[in-house]
Protein backbone atom coordinates (compact mmCIF):
# COMPACT_ATOMS: atom_id res chain seq x y z
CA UNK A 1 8.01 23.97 -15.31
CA UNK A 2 10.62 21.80 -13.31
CA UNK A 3 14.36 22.68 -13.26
CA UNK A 4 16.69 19.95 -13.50
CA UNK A 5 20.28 20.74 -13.21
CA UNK A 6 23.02 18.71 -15.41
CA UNK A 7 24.59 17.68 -11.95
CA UNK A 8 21.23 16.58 -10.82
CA UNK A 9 20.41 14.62 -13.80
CA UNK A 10 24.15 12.73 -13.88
CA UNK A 11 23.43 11.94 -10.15
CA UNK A 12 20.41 10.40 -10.92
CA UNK A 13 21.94 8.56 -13.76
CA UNK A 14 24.36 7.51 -10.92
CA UNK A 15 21.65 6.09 -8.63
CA UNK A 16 19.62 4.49 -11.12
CA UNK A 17 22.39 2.36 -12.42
CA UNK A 18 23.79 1.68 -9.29
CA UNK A 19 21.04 2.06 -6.83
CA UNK A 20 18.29 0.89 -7.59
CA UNK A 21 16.44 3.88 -7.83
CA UNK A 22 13.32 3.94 -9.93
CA UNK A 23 9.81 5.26 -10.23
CA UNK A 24 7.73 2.80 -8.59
CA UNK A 25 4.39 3.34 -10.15
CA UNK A 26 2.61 5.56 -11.93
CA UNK A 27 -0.92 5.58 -10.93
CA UNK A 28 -4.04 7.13 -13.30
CA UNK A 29 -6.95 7.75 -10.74
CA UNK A 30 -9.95 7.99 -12.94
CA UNK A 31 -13.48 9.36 -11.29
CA UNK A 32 -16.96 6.48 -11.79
CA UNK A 33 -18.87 9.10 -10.62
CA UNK A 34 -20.97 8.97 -13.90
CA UNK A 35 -20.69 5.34 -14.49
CA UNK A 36 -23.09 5.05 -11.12
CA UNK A 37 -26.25 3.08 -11.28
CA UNK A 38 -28.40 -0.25 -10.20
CA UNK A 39 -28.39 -2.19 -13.35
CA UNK A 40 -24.82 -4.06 -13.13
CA UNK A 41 -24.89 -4.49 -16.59
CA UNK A 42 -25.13 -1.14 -17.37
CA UNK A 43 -22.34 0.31 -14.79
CA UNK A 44 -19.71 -2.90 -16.01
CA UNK A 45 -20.25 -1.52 -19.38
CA UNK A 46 -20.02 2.08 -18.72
CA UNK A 47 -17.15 1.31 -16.43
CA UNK A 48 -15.09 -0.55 -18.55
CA UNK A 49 -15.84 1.95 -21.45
CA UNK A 50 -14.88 5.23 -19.10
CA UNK A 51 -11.37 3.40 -17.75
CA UNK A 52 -10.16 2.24 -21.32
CA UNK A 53 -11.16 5.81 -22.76
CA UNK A 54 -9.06 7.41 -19.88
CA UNK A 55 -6.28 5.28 -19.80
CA UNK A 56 -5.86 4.03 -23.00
CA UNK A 57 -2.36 6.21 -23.16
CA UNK A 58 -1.09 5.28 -19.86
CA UNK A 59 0.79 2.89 -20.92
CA UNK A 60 2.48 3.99 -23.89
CA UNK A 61 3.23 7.42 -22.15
CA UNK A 62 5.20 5.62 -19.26
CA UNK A 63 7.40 3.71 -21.43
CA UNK A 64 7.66 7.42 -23.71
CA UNK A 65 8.95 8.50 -20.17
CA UNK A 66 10.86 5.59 -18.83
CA UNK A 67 12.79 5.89 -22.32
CA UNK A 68 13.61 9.77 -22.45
CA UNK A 69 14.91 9.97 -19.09
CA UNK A 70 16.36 6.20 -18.29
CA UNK A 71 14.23 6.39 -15.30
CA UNK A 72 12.63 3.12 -14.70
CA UNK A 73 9.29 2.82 -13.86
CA UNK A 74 8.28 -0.99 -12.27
CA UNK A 75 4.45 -0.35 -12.34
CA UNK A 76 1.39 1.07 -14.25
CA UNK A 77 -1.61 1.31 -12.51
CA UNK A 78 -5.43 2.50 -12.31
CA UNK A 79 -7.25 3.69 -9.19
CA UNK A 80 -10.89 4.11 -9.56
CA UNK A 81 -14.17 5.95 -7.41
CA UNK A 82 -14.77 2.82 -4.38
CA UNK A 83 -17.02 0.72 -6.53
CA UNK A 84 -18.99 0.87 -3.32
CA UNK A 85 -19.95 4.12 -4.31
CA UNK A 86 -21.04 3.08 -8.21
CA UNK A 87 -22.66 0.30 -8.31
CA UNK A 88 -26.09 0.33 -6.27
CA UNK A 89 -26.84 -3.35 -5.43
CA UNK A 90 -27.19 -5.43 -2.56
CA UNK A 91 -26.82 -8.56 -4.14
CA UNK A 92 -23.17 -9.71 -3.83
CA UNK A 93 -22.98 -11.50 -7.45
CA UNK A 94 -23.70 -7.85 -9.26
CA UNK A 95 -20.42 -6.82 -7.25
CA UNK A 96 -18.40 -9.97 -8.61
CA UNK A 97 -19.60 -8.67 -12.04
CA UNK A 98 -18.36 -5.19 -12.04
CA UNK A 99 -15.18 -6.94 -10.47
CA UNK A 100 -14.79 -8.42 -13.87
CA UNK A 101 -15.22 -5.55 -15.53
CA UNK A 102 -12.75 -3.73 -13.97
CA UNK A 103 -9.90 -6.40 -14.83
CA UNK A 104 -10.96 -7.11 -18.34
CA UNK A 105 -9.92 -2.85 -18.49
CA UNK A 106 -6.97 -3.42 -17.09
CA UNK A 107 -6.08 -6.18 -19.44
CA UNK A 108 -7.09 -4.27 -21.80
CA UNK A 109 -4.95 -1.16 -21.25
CA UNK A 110 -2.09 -3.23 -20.41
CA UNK A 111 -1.73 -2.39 -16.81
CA UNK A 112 -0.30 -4.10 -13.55
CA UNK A 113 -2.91 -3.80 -11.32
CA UNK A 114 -6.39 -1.93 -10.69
CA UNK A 115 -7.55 -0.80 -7.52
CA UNK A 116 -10.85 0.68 -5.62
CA UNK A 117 -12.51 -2.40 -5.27
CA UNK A 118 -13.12 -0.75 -1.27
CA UNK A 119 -15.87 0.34 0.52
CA UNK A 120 -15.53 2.79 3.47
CA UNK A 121 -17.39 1.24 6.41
CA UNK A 122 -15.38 2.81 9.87
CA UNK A 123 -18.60 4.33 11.31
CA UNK A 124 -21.19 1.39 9.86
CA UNK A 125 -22.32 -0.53 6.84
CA UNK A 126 -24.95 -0.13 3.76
CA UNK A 127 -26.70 -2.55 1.95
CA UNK A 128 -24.05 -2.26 -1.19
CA UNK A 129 -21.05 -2.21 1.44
CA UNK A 130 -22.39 -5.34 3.03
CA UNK A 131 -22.92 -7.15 -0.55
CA UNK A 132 -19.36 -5.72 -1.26
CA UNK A 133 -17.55 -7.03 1.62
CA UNK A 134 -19.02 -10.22 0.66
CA UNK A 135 -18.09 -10.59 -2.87
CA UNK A 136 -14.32 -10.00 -2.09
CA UNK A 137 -13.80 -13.38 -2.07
CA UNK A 138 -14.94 -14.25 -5.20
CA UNK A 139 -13.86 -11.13 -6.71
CA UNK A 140 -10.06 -11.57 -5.82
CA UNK A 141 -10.20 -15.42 -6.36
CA UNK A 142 -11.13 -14.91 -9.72
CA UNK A 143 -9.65 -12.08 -11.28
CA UNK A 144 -6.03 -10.80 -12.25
CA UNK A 145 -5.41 -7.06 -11.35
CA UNK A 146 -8.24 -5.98 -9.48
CA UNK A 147 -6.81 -5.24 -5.76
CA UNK A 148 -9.49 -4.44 -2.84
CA UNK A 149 -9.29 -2.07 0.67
CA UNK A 150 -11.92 -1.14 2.96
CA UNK A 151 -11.39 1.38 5.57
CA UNK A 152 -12.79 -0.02 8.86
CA UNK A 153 -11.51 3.11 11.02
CA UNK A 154 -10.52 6.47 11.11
CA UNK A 155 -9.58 8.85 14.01
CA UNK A 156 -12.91 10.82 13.80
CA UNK A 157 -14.81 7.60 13.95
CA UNK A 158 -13.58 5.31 15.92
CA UNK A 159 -13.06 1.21 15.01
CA UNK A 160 -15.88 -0.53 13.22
CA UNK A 161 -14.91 -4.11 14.72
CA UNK A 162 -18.10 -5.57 12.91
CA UNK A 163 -15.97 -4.59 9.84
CA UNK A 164 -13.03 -6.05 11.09
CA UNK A 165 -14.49 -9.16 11.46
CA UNK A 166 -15.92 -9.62 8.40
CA UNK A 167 -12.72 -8.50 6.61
CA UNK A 168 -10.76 -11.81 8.58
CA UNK A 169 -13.40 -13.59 7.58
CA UNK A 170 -13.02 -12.86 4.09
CA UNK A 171 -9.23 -13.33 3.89
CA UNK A 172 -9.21 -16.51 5.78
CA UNK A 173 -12.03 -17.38 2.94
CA UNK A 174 -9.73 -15.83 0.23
CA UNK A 175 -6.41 -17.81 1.78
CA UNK A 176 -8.39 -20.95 1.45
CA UNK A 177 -9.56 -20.05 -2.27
CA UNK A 178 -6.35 -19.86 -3.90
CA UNK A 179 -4.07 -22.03 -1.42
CA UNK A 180 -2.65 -23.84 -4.35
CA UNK A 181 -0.62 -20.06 -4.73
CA UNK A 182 0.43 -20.19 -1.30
CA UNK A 183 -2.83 -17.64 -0.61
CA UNK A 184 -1.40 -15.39 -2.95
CA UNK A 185 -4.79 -13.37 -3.00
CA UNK A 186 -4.84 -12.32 0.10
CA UNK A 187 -1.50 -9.92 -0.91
CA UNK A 188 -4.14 -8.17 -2.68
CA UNK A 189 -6.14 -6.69 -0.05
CA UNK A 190 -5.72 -3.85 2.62
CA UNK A 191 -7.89 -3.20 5.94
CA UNK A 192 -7.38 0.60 6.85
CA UNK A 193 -7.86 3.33 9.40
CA UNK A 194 -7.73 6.59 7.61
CA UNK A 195 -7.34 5.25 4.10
CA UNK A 196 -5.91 8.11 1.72
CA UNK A 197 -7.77 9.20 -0.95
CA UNK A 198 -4.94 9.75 -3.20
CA UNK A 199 -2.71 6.66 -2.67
CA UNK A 200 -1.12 5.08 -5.59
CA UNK A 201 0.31 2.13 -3.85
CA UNK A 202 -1.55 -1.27 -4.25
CA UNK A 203 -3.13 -2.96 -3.18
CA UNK A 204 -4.93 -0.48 -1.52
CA UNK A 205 -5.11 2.67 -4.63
CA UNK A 206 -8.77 4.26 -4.57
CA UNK A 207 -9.59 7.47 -6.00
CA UNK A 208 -11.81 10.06 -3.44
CA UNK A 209 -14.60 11.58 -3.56
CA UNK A 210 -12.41 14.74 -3.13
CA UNK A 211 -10.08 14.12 -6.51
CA UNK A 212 -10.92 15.24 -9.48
CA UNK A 213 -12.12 13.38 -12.86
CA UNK A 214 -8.82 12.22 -13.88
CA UNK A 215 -5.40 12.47 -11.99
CA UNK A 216 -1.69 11.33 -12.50
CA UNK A 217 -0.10 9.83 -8.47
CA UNK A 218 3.56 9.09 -8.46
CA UNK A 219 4.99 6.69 -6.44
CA UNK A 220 8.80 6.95 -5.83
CA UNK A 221 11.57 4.76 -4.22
CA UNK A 222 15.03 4.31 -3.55
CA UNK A 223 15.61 2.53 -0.48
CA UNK A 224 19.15 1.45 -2.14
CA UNK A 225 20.21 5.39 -2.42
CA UNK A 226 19.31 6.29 0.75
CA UNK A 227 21.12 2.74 2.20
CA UNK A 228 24.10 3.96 0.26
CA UNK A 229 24.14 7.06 2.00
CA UNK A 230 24.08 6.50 5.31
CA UNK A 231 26.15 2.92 4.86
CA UNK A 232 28.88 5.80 3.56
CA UNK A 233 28.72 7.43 7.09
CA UNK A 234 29.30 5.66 9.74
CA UNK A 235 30.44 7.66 12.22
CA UNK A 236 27.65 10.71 11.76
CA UNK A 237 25.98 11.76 14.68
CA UNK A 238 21.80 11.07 14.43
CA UNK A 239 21.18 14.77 13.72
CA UNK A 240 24.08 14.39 10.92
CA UNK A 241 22.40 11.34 9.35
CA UNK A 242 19.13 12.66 9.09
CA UNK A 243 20.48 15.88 7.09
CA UNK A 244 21.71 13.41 4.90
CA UNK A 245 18.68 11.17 4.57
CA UNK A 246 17.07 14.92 4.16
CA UNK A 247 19.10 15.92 1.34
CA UNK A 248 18.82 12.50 -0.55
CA UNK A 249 15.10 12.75 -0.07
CA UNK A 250 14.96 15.65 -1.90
CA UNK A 251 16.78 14.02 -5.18
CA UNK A 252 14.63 11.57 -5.12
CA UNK A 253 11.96 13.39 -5.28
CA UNK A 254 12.81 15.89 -7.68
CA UNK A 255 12.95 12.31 -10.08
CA UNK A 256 9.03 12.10 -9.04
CA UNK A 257 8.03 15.63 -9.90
CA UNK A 258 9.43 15.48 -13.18
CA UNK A 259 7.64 12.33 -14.04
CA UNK A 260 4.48 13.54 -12.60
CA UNK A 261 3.92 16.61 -14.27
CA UNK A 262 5.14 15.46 -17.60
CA UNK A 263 2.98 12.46 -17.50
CA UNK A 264 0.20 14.19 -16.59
CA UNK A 265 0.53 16.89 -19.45
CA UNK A 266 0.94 14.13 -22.03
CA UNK A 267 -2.47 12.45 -20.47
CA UNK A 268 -4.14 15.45 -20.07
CA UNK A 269 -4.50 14.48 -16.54
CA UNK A 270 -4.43 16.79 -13.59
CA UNK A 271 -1.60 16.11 -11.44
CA UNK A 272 -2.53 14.14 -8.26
CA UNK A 273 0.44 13.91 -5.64
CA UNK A 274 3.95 12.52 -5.06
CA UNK A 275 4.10 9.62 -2.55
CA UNK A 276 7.27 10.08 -0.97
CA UNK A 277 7.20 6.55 0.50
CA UNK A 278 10.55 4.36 0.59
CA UNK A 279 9.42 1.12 -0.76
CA UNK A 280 11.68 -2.37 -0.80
CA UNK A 281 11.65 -5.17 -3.61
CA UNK A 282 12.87 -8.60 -3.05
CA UNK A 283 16.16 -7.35 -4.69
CA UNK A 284 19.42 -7.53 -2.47
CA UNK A 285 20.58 -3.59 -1.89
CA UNK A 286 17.21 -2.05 -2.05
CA UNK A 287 15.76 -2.84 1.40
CA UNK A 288 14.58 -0.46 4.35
CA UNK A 289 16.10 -3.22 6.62
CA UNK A 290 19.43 -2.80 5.30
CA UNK A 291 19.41 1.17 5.75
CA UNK A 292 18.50 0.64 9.64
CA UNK A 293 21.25 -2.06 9.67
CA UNK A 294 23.43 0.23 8.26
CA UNK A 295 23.08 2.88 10.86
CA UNK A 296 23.83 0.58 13.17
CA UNK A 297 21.45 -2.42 13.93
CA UNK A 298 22.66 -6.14 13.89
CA UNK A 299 19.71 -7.21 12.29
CA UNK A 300 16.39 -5.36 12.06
CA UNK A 301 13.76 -6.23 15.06
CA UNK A 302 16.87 -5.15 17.62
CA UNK A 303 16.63 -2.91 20.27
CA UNK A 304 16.71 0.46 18.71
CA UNK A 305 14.83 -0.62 15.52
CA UNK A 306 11.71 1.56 16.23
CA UNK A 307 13.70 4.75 16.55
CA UNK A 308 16.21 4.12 13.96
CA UNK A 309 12.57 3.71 11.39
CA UNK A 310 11.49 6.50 13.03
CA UNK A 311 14.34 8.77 12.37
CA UNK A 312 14.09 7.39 8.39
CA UNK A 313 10.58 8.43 8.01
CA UNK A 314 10.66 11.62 9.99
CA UNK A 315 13.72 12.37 7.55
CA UNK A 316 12.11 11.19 4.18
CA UNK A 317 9.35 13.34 4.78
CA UNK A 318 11.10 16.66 5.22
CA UNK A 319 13.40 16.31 2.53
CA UNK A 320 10.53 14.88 0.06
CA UNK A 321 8.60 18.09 0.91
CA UNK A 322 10.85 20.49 0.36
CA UNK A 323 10.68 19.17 -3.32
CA UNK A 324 7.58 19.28 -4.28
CA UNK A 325 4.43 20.82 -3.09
CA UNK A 326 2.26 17.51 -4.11
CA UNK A 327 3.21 15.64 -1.48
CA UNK A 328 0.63 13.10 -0.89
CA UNK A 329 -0.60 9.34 -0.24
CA UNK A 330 1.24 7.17 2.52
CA UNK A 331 4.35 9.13 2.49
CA UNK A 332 7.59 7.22 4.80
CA UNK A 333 8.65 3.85 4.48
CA UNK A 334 7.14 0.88 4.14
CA UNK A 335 8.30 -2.53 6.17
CA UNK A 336 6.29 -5.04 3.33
CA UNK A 337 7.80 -8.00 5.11
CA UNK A 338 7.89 -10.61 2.39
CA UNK A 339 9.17 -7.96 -0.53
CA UNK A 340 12.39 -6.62 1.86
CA UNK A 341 15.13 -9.78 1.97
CA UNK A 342 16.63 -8.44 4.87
CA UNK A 343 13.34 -7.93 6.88
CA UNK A 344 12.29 -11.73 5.59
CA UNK A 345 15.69 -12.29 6.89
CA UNK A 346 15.35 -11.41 10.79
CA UNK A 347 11.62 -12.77 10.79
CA UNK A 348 13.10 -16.01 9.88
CA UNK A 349 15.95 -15.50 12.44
CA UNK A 350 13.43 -14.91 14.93
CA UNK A 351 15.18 -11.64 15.12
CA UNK A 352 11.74 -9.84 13.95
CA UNK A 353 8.60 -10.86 15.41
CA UNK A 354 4.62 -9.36 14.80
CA UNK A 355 4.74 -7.43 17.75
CA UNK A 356 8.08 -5.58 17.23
CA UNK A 357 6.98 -4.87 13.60
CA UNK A 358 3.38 -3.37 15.47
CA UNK A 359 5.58 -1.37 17.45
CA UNK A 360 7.12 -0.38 14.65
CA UNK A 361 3.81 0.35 12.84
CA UNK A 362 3.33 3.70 15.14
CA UNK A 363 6.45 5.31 13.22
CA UNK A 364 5.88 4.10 9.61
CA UNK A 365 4.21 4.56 6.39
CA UNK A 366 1.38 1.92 6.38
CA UNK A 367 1.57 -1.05 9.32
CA UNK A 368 1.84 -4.81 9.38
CA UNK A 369 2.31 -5.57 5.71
CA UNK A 370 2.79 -8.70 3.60
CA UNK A 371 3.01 -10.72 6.62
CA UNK A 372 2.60 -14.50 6.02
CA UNK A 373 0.67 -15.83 9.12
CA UNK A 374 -0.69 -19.54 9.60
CA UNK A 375 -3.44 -20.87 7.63
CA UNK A 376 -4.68 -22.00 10.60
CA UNK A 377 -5.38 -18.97 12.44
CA UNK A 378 -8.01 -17.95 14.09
CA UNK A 379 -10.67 -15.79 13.14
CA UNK A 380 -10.49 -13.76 15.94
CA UNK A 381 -6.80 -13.43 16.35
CA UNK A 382 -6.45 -12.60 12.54
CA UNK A 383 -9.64 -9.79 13.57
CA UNK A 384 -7.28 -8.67 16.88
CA UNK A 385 -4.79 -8.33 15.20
CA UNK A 386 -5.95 -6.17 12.50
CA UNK A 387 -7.65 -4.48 15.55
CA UNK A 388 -4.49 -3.65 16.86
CA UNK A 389 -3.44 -1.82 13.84
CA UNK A 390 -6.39 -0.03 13.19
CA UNK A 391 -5.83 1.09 16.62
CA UNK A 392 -2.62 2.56 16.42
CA UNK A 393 -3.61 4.82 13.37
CA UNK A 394 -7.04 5.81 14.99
CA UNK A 395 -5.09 7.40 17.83
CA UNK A 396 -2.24 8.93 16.42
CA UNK A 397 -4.08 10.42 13.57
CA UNK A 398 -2.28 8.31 10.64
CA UNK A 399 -2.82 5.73 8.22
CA UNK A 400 -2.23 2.19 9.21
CA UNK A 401 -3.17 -0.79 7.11
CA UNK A 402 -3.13 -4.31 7.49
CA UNK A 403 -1.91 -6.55 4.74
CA UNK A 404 -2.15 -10.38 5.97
CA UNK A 405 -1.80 -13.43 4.55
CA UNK A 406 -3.13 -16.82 6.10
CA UNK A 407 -0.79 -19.05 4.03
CA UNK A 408 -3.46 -22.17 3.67
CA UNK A 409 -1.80 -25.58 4.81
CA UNK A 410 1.43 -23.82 6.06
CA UNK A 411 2.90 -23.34 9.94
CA UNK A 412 5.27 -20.96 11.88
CA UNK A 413 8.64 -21.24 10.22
CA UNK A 414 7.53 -22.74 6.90
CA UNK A 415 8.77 -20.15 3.88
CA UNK A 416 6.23 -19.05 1.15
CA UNK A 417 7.47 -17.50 -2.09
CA UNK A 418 4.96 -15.25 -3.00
CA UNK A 419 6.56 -14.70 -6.45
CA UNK A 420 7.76 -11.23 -8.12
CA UNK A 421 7.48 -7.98 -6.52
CA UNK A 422 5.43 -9.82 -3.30
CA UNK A 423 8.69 -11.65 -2.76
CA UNK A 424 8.78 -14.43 -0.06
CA UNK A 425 9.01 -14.59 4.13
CA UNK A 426 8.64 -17.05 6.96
CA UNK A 427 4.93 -17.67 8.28
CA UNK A 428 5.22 -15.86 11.42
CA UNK A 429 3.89 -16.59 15.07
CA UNK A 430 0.84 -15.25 16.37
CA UNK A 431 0.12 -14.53 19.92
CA UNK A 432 -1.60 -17.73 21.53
CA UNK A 433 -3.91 -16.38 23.97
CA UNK A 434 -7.43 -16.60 23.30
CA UNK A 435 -9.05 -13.07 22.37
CA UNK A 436 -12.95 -14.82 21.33
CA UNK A 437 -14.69 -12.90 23.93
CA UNK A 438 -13.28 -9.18 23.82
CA UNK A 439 -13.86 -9.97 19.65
CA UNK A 440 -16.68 -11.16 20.25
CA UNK A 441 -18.24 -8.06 22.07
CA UNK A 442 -19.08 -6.44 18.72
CA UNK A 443 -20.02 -2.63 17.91
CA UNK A 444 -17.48 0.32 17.44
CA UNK A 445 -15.10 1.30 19.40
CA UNK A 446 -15.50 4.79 20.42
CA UNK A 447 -13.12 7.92 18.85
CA UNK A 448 -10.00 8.92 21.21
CA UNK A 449 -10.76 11.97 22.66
CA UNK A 450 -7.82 13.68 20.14
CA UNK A 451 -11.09 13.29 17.12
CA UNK A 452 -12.44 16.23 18.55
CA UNK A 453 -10.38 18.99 17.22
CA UNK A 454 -12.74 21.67 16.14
């Protein structure tokens, strides 16, 4: 049972209507593990069968929700087992199939988006990761909802920067596919090093091996709120400001928990975890840029910026955690570059460039995300770069991710609109020095010496 106060429930009424606070997505992770098999047309049937049957009430019980509390919540949305792991096929076309299958589900259940379309390849490939890695393409190109991540690192592993390459290959391949959307697919995949098993945050959602058969994930928000806060404060010392950000945290949360569980008992789901991750949408006023600028930055990509982000996610944390004990996912805040105004803002001001925001990637909730780059790119510096970020996460023991987008036919300092939730942002500059040869070298780069912890 969760306690809600009357004075908590009027102050969330407070920040809903005037803050922008909502439940960002509910997420259903739903197990394949008996859907697996090597005749495609058996697992697309079994899978489409086994995610309708499961979810069929997701979408009727989040509007039940959304109605009973005021609480609005932007997205519905399915993770499944890393199709990877389901279908057992090393012909690429079998893959495209079961890609199929998974969005005609999520048509059919009425949902946003569907991820776990991944494969988890940081220490090497298999014959079904290989044909899945290849497929993406296709699969994205061609489908609605379905959303795809491969994990190409981890801390215990080390990088896999065969996997890297092949995963610029493919969005440079997927850019080029649906260029007449500005590359729009490529918004719907994630590299990662140390992907969560539990995330509920597209586009890269997959349900472990570790979850059980069916789970509820919760992702919150309320960048506006927090914004609000410290924007009320402006003379608070840094220690003052994060007890603030702290206490705020906490409200939010509570708003998460009690969406969770109910959902979850109305599914007859277990329940998963609370992402306590600030995340922006295009709207003015509910922007992670605009709560650094309020505590004290000109623009966002200053001097100061990574400590000021650092300060907000070390803060969001605590407080989330002391309100609920499923605490889970990416947990911080996210810096999505084309959905935050104000961070599309300083990028195009020149304010906010790819390396400040990789800085920046060592103190946040995911990395260098929904950054429009040029179509013309190369491979290799789209691979190094990604490389950079996997980096980062592989020695610091976190998740990073990389969520690029080679805008086909568009240069440094043309704007994209990405449409809806993926907003719109500058293509950015790249570094210019050649990287062919250290790409080129191949193989895995080793674990840090920090993997070995036993």
């Amino acid at each position: 049972m969760v306690f809600i106060t009357a004075e908590e429930i009027l102050e969330t009424v407070r920040m809903i209507q005037a803050e922008n606070l909502d439940v960002r997505a509910v997420t259903m992770g739903i197990s394949l593990g008996d859907c697996a098999g090597r005749d495609v047309d058996d697992v697309c049937r079994r899978v489409y069968e086994k995610i309708v049957a499961s979810a069929a009430e997701l979408v009727p019980v989040a509007r039940s929700l959304q109605r009973k509390y005021g609480i609005p919540i932007v997205n519905r949305r399915i993770s499944v087992t890393p199709i990877a792991h389901v279908l057992g096929s090393d012909d690429p076309e079998a893959f495209v199939k079961v890609a199929h299958a998974l969005d005609a589900a999520a048509e059919a259940i009425g949902v946003d988006f569907i991820g776990g379309f991944s494969a988890l390849v940081q220490k090497g490939f298999t014959k079904t990761d290989e044909a899945l890695i290849t497929a993406i393409p296709e699969a994205i190109s061609s489908t609605q909802a379905v959303c795809s991540s491969v994990n190409v690192a981890s801390t215990r592993a080390g990088i896999n920067t065969d996997a890297v390459m092949r995963m610029a290959d493919a969005l440079l391949e997927v850019s080029r596919r649906t260029a007449a959307r500005d590359s729009i697919g490529c918004a719907k995949i994630v590299t990662f090093c140390n992907v969560p098993e539990d995330n509920p945050f597209m586009a890269g959602a997959l349900h472990g091996s570790g979850e059980p058969e069916v789970s509820i994930n919760v992702a919150i928000s309320g960048p506006g709120v927090v914004r609000n806060v410290v924007a009320a404060n402006p003379d608070a010392s840094f220690t003052e400001l994060a007890d603030l950000i702290k206490r705020t945290a906490f409200k939010i949360t509570r708003v998460g928990e009690l969406v969770g569980r109910e959902a979850s008992a109305m599914l007859g789901a277990q329940m998963g975890i609370i992402d306590l991750s600030l995340a922006p949408t295009p709207e003015v006023g509910d922007s992670i840029a605009e709560i650094l600028e309020s505590m004290g930055l000109e623009r966002t990509g200053a001097p100061g910026s990574t400590a000021a982000l650092a300060l907000l996610n070390d803060a969001v944390k605590k407080g989330g955690t002391m309100a609920t004990s499923s605490t889970g996912g990416l947990s911080g805040a996210f810096i999505p570059v084309s959905e935050d105004a104000a961070l599309a803002e300083a990028a195009r001001e020149g304010v906010l460039s790819i390396e400040k925001l990789e800085a920046m990637t060592a103190v946040c909730s995911l990395g260098l995300d929904m950054i429009v780059v040029p179509g013309s790119i190369a491979r290799t510096a789209l691979a190094g770069t990604i490389a950079d970020v996997m980096a980062i996460g592989m020695v610091n023991h976190k998740t990073t991710g990389a969520r690029l987008i080679p805008a086909a036919g568009k240069d440094v300092g043309d704007w994209v609109e990405l449409g809806g939730l993926f907003g719109a942002a500058p293509v950015m500059s790249v570094g210019g020095a050649g990287n062919e040869r250290f790409m080129g070298r191949g193989g895995r780069i080793p674990a840090p010496l920090q993997s070995l912890t036993n």
